[in-house]
Protein backbone atom coordinates (compact mmCIF):
# COMPACT_ATOMS: atom_id res chain seq x y z
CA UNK A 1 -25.73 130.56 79.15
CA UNK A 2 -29.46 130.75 78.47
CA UNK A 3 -31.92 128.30 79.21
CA UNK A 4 -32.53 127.39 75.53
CA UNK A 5 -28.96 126.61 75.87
CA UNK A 6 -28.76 124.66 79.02
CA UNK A 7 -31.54 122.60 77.86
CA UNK A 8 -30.17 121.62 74.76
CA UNK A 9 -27.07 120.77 76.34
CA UNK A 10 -28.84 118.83 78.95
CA UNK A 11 -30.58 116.85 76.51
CA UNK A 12 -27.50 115.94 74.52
CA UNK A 13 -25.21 114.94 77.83
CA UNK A 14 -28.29 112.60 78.94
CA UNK A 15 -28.38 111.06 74.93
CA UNK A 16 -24.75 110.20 75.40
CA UNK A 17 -25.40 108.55 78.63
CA UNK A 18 -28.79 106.26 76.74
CA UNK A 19 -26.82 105.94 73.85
CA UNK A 20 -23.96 102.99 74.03
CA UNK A 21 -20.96 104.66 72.84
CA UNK A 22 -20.32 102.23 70.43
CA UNK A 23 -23.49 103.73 68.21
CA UNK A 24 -22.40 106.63 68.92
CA UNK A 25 -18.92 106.10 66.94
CA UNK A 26 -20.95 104.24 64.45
CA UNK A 27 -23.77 107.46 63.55
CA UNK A 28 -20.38 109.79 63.74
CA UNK A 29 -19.37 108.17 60.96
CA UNK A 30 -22.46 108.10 58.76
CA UNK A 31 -22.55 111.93 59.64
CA UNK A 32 -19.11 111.90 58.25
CA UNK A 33 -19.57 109.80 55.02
CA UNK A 34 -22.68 111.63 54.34
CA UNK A 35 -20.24 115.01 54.82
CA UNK A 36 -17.42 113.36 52.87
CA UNK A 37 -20.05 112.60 49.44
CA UNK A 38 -21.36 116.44 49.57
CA UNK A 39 -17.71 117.88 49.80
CA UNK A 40 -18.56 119.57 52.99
CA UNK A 41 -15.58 117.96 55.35
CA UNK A 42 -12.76 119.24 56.22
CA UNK A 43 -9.48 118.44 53.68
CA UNK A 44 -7.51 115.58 54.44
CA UNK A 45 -3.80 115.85 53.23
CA UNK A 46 -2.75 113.32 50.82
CA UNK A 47 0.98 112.49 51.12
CA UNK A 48 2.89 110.95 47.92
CA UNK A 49 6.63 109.70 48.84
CA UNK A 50 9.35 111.43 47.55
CA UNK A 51 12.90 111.03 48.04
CA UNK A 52 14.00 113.27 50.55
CA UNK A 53 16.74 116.02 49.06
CA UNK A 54 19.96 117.13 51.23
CA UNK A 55 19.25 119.83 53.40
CA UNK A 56 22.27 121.66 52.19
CA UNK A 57 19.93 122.14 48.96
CA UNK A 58 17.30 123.66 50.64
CA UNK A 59 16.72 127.34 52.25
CA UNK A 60 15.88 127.51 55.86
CA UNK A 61 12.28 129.12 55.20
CA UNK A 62 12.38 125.60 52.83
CA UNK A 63 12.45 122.98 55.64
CA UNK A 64 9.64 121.59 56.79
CA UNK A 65 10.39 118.78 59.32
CA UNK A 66 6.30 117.53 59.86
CA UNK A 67 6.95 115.69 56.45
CA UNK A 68 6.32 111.94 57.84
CA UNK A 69 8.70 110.59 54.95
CA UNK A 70 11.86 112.47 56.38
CA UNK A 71 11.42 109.79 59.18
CA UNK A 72 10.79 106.64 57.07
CA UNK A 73 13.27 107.41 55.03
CA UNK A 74 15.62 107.92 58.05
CA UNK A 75 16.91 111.56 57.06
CA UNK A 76 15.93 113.21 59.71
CA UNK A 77 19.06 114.05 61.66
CA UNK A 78 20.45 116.21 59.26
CA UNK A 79 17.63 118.38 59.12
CA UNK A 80 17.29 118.96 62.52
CA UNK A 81 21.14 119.72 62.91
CA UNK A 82 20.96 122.91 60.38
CA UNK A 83 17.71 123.97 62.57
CA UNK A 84 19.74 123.58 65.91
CA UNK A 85 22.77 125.43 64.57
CA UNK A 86 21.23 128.14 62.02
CA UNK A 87 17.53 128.56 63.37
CA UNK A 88 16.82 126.68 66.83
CA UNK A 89 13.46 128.63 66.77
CA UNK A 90 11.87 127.58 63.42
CA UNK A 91 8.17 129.07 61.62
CA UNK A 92 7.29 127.11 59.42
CA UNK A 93 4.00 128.60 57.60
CA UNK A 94 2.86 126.55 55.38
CA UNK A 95 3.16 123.28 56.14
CA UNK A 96 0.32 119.94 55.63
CA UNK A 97 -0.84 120.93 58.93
CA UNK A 98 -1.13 124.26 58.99
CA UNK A 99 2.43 126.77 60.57
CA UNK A 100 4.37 125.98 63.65
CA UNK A 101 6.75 127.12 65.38
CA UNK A 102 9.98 123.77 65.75
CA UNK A 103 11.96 124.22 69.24
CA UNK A 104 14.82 121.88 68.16
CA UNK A 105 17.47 122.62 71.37
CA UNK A 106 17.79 120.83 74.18
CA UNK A 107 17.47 123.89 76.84
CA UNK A 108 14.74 125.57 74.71
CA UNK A 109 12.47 122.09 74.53
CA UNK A 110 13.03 122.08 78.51
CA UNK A 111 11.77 125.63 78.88
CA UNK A 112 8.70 125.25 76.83
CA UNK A 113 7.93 121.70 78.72
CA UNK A 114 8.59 122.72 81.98
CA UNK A 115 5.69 126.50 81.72
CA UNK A 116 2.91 125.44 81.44
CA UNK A 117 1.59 128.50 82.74
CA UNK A 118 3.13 130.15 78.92
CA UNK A 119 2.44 126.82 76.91
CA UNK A 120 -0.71 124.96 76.93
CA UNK A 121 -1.04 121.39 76.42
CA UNK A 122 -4.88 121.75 74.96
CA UNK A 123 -6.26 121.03 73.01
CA UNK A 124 -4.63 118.40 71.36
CA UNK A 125 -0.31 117.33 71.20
CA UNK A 126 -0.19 116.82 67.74
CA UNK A 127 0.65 118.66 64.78
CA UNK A 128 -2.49 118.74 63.11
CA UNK A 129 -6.26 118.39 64.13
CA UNK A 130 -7.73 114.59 65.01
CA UNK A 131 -10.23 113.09 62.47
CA UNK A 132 -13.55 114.85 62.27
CA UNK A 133 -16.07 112.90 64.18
CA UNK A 134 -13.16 111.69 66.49
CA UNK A 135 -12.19 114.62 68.20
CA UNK A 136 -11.22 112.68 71.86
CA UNK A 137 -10.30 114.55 75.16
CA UNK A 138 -7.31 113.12 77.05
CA UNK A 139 -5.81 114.36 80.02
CA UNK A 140 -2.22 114.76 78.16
CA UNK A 141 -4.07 117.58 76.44
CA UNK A 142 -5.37 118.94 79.24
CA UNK A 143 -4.11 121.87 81.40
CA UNK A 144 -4.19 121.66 85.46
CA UNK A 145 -6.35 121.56 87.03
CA UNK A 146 -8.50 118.94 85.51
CA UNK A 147 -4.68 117.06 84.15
CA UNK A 148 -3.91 116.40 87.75
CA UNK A 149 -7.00 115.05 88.57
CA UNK A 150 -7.59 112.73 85.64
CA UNK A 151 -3.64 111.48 86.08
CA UNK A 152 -3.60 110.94 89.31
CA UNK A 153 -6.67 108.82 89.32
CA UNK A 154 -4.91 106.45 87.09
CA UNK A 155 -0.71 106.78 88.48
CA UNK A 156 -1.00 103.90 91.29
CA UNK A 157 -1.24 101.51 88.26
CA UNK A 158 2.77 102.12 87.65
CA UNK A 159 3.47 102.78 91.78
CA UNK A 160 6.39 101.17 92.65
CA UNK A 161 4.68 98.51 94.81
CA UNK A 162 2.85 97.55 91.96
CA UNK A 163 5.56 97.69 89.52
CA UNK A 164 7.34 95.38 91.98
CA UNK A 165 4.43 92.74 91.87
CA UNK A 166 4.43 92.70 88.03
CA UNK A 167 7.76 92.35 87.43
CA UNK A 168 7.96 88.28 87.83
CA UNK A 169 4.79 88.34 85.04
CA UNK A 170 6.23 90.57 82.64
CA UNK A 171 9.93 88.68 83.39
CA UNK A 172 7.72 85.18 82.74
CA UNK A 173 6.08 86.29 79.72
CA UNK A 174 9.16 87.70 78.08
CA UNK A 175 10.76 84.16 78.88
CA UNK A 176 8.05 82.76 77.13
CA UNK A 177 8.52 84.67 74.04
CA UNK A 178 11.74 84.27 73.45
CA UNK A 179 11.52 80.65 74.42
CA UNK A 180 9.41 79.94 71.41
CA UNK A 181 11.22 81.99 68.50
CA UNK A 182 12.95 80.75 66.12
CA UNK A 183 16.49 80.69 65.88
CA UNK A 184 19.24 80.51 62.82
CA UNK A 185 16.69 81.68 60.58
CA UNK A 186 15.27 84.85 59.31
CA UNK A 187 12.52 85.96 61.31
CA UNK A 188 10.88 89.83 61.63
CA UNK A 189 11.61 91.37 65.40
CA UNK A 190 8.58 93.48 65.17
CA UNK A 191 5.69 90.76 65.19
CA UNK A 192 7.34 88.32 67.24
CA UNK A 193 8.61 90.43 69.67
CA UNK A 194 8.08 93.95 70.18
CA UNK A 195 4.76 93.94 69.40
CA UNK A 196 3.77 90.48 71.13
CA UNK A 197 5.60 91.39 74.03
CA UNK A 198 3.72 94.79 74.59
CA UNK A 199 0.38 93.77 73.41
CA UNK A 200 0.79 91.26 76.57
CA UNK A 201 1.53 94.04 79.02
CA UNK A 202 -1.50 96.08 77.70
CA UNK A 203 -3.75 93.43 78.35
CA UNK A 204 -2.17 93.07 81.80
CA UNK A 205 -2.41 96.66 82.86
CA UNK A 206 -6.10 96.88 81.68
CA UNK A 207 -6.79 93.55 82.71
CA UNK A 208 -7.92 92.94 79.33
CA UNK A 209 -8.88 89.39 77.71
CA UNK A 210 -5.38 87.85 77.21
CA UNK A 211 -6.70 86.39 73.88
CA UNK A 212 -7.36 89.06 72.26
CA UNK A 213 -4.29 91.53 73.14
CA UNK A 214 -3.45 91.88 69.69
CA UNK A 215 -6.10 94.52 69.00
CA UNK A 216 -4.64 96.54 71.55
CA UNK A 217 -1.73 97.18 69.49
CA UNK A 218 -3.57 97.30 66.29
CA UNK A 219 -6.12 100.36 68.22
CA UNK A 220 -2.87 101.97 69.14
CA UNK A 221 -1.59 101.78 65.32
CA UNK A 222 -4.42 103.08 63.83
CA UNK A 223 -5.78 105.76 66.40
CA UNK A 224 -2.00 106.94 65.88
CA UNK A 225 -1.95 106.87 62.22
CA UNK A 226 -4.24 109.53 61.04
CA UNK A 227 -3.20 111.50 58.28
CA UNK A 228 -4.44 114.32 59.02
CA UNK A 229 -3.17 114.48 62.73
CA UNK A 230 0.40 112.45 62.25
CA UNK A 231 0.81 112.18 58.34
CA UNK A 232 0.15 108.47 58.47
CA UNK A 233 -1.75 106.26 56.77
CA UNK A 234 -5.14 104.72 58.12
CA UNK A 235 -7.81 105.62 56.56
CA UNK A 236 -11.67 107.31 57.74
CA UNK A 237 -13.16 104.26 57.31
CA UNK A 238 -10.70 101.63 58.86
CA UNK A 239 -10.20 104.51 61.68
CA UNK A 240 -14.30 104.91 62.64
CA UNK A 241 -14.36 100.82 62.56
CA UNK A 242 -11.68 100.91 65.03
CA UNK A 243 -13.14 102.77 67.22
CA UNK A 244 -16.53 101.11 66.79
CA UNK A 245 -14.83 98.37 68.47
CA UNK A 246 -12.29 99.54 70.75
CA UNK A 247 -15.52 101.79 72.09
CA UNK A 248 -17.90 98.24 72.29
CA UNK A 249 -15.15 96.10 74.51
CA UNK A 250 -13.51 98.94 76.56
CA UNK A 251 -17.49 100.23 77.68
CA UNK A 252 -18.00 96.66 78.52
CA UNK A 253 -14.99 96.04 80.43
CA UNK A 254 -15.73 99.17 82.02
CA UNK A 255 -19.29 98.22 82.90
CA UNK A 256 -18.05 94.81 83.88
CA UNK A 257 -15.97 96.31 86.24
CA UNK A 258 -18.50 98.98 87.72
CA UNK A 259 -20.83 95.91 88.01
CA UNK A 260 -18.67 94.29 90.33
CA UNK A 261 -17.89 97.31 92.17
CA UNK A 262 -21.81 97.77 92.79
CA UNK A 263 -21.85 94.16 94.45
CA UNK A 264 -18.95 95.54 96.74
CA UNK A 265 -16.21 93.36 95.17
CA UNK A 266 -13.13 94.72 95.54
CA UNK A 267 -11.38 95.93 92.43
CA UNK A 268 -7.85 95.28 91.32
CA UNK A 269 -4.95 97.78 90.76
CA UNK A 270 -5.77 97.52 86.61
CA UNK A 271 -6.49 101.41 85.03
CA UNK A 272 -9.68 101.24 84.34
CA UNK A 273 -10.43 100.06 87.92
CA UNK A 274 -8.24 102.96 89.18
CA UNK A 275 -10.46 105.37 87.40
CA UNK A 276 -13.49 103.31 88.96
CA UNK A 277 -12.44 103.45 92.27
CA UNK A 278 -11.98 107.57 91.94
CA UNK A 279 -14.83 109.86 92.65
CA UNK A 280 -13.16 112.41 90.18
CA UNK A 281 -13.27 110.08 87.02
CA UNK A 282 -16.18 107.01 88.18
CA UNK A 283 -18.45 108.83 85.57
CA UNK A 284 -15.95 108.96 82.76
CA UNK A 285 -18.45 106.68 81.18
CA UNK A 286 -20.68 109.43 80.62
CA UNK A 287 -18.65 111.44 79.05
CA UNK A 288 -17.87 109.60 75.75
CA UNK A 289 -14.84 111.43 73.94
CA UNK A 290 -13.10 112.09 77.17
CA UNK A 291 -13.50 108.18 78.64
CA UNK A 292 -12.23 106.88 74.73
CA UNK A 293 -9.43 109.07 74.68
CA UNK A 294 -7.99 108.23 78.05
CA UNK A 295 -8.32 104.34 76.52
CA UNK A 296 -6.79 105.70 73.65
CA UNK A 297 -3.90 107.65 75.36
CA UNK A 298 -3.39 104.80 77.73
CA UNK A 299 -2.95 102.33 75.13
CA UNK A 300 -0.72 104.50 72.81
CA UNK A 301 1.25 105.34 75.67
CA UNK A 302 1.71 101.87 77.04
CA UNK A 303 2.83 100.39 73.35
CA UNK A 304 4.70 103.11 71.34
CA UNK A 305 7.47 104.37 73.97
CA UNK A 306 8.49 100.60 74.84
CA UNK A 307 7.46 98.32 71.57
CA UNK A 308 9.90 100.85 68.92
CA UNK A 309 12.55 101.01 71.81
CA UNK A 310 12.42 97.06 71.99
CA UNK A 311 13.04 97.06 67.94
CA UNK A 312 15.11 100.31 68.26
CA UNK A 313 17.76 98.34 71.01
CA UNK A 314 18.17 95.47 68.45
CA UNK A 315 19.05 97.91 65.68
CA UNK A 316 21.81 100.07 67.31
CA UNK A 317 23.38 97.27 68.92
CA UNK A 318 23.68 96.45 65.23
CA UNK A 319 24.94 99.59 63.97
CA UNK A 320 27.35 100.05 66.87
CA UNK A 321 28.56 96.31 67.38
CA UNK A 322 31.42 97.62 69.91
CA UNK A 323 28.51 98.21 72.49
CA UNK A 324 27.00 94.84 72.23
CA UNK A 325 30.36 93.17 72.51
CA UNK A 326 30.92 95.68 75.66
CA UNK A 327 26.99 94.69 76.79
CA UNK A 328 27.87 91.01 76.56
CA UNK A 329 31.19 91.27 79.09
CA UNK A 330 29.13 93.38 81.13
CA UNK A 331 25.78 92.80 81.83
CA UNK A 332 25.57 95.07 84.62
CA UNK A 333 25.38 97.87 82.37
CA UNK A 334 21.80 96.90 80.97
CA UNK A 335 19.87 99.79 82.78
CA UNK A 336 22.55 102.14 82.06
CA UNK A 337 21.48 100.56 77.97
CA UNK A 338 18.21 100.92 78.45
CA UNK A 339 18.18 104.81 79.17
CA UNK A 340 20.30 105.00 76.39
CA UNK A 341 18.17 102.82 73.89
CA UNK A 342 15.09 105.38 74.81
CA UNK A 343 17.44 108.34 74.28
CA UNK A 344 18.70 107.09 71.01
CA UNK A 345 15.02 105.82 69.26
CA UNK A 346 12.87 108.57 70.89
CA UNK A 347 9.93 106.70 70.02
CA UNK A 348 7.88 109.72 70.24
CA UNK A 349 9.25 112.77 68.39
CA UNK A 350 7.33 114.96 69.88
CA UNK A 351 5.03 116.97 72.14
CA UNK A 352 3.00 119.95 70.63
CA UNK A 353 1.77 123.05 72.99
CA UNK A 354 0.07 126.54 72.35
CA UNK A 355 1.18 129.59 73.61
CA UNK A 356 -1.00 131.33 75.97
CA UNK A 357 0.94 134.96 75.55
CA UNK A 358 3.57 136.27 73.71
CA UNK A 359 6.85 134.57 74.48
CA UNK A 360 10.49 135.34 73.50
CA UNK A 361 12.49 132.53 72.94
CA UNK A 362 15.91 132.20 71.61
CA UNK A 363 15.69 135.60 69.65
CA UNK A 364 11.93 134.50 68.16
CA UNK A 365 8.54 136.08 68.96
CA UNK A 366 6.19 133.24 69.88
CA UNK A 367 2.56 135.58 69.39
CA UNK A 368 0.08 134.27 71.77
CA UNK A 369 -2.07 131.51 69.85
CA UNK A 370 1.30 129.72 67.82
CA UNK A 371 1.72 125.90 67.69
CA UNK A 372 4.80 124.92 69.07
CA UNK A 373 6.30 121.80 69.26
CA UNK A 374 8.79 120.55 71.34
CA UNK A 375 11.11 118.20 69.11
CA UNK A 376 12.42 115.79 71.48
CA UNK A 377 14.11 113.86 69.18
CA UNK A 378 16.02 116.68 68.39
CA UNK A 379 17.09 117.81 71.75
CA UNK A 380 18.21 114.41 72.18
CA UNK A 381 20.79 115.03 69.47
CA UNK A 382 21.86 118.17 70.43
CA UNK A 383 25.54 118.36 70.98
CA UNK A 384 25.27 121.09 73.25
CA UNK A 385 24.18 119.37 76.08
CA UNK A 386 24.64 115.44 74.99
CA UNK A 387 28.95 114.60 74.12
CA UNK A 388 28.49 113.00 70.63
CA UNK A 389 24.89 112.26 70.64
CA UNK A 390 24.64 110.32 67.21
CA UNK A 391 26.69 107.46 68.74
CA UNK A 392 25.03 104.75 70.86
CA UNK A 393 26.96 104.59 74.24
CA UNK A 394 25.40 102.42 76.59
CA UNK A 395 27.63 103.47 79.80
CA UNK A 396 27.55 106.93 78.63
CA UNK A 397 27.86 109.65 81.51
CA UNK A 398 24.43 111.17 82.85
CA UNK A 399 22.74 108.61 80.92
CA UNK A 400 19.26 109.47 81.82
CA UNK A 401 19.79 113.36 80.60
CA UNK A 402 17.49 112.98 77.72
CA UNK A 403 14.02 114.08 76.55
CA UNK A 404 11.97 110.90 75.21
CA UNK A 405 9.98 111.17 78.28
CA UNK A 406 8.98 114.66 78.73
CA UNK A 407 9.52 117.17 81.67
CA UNK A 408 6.99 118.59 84.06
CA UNK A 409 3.33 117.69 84.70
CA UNK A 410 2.79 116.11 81.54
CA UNK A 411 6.13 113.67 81.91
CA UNK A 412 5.36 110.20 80.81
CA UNK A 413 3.43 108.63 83.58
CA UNK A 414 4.93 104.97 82.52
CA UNK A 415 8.59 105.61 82.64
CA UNK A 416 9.48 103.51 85.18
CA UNK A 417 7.32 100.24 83.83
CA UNK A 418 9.03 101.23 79.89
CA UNK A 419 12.74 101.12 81.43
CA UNK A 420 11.15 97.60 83.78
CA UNK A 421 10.38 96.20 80.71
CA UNK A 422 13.36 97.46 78.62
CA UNK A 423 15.57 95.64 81.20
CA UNK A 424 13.94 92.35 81.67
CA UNK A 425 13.94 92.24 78.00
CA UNK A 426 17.78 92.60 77.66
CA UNK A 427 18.57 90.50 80.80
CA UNK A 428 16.67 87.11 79.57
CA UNK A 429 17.97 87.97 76.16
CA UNK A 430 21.66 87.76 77.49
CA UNK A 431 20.99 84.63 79.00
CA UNK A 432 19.39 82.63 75.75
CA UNK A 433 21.15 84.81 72.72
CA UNK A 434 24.85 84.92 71.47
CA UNK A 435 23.53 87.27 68.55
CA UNK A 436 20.47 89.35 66.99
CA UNK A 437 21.63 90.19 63.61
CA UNK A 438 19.51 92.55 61.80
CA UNK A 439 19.04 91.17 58.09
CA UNK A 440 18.55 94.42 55.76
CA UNK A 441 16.96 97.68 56.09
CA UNK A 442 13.98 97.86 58.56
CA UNK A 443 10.99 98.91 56.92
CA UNK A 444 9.94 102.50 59.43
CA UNK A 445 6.18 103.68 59.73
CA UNK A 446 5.13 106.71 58.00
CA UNK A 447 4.26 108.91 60.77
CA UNK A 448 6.07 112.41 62.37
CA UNK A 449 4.75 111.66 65.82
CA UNK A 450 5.90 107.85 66.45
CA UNK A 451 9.14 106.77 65.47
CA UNK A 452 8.95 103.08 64.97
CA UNK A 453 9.16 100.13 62.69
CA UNK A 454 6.96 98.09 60.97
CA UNK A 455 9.15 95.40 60.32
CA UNK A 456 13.08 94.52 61.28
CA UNK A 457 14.21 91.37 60.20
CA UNK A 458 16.85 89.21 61.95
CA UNK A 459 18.87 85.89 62.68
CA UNK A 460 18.94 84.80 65.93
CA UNK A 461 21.83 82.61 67.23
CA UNK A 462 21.30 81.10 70.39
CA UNK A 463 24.47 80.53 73.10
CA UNK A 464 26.60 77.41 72.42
């Protein structure tokens, strides 16, 4: 690197550092309107919603599962059966966001997952690029050795000592919740419960402001609704206001907490006083797109997986009514239900890497440089390793043989807290509920990365 070069970048690491990040969000996106009005930004896809057509009707070259409507319209299992039985290793060249290779079997996702040393995480797990202006670093997109280092400064938040300690709070606050909802009456699952209930445990593992937890959910829907990364729907706008504000009250929590660390008060066990207390990430700070998308990935991570599993449950214990009549004789089989509820939703459908050389998989030629992504909701239908995977079983053999969380270095840090919460959830429910009927057709976000709901109506009846 030359000196002009080091100096330049020298001068722009110690702006960021003067520069509160928040203003920093805010003159991205001036750059970006001003970009936007002289045409000079890159394409964002617009996506119009169509009904989906059978996949019988269509050629294999034809499929193209990153279409976000093939989820909200809930057709998705079809087309990933012809790709598991015809073409298991899928290009796709011309899609929205640019070709792919889709690894739709169950062995094939775990070989991919499990070499990193072939398939790179970085530099981002999605399907297409992040919003210009936002381009984030987060360690789930990162490659050892800096992964390690940035997710082990933050694992002791979901240790098992710790998960132990906030297990009466999450069991209290779930009590509370379903204490205060109405019953006999049509009400929507989503708002009262799924999303109140995680947007408490967010503000509990970042030891945010309790009053305000509902913007942690609404950061994690927009930061995960981009069009152009996920096919969703946010807009440039509402997404740079966002992150105007998600940047102003996570850098002051963050200097907050470094303020007390200064006076030598001890910090708790929250994550960003985990990434405090390590010399590895105490300067995240400094670094602006990697310290927001660790927030970002945190908070995504802590409300997708277990809010859409919490609306998911409700729904197949609905469609398969044998279960919860099998659930309510048997309450002992809740955990064995909970591994199954994550198997069944796969909140997160899945996990994109880049191959680092060419790689031969299942008859394909992977050339070094390909996207491929690693459907897990696919794998977790795949009858090859998973007796009749479309039905919900909840004491189903080798229950926790699935994919929703990942395999390897990059496997969901928060598995254990998800299935915690999962399970509190469906013990206090047994104990106040007779019935959750599910009035209607949920409504499902448009997205190809989070499978979820936006609303599920229902009719609660309490226990005589």
């Amino acid at each position: 690197m030359s000196m002009l070069s080091k100096f330049i970048e020298k001068g722009i690491e110690t702006g960021t550092r003067m520069v509160p990040l928040e203003y920093q969000v805010k003159g991205s996106h001036v750059v970006q309107s001003v970009k936007q009005r002289l045409s000079l930004h890159r394409p964002i896809p617009v996506f119009v919603e169509k009904p989906i057509p059978d996949v019988a009707t269509l050629s294999i070259d034809e499929i193209d599962v990153s279409n976000p409507f093939l989820y909200r319209q809930d057709k998705w299992e079809s087309y990933f059966k012809r790709l598991r039985d015809e073409c298991p290793v899928h290009y796709q060249k011309q899609s929205p966001f640019g070709p792919f290779w889709s690894v739709t079997r169950f062995e094939d996702i775990l070989f991919v997952d499990k070499n990193h040393d072939l398939f790179s995480a970085e530099p981002i797990i999605s399907l297409g690029p992040q919003p210009e202006g936002l381009e984030i670093e987060t360690f789930i997109a990162m490659d050892p050795p800096k992964h390690d280092v940035q997710r082990a400064a933050v694992q002791g938040v979901v240790a098992p000592k710790n998960l132990k300690q906030m297990e009466d709070l999450i069991r209290a606050r779930t009590a509370d919740v379903l204490d205060h909802l109405p019953v006999n009456q049509p009400i929507d699952w989503v708002s009262h419960v799924s999303i109140e209930l995680t947007a408490r445990m967010l503000a509990t593992l970042f030891d945010f402001p309790y009053e305000q937890r509902r913007k942690l959910a609404h950061w994690s829907d927009v930061a995960a609704g981009s069009p152009e990364t996920f096919g969703g729907t946010s807009d440039t706008h509402e997404a740079f206001t966002t992150a105007a504000e998600a940047a102003r009250l996570m850098s002051q929590l963050w200097r907050e907490k470094a303020a007390k660390k200064a006076t030598g008060e001890e910090l708790g066990f929250d994550l960003i006083s985990l990434l405090l207390s390590n010399d590895d990430t105490k300067d995240m700070i400094n670094r602006p797109m990697e310290f927001m998308g660790n927030m970002v990935l945190l908070i995504i991570g802590g409300n997708d997986t277990t809010r859409n599993s919490m609306s998911g449950g409700v729904l197949a214990l609905n469609q398969f009514p044998e279960e919860f009549t099998k659930l309510k004789n048997n309450p002992a089989l809740i955990p064995s239900m909970v591994s199954e509820i994550i198997r069944w939703q796969t909140p997160l459908a899945y996990m994109r890497r880049v191959a680092k050389q060419d790689v031969e998989l299942n008859g394909q030629t992977i050339r070094k440089g390909d996207k491929v992504v690693m459907w897990y909701a696919s794998g977790n239908r795949d009858e090859r390793n998973i007796d009749n995977p479309d039905q919900f079983i909840i004491d189903r053999k080798n229950v926790r043989n699935h994919l929703s969380f990942g395999f390897g270095i990059h496997r969901c840090m928060g598995n254990r807290l998800a299935e915690m919460q999962l399970r509190i959830l469906w013990e206090e429910i047994l104990q106040r509920f007779d019935n959750i009927e599910v009035i209607g057709e949920p409504k499902r976000n448009q997205s190809n990365f989070v499978r979820g709901y936006t609303e599920m109506m229902v009719s609660i009846t309490p226990k005589a």
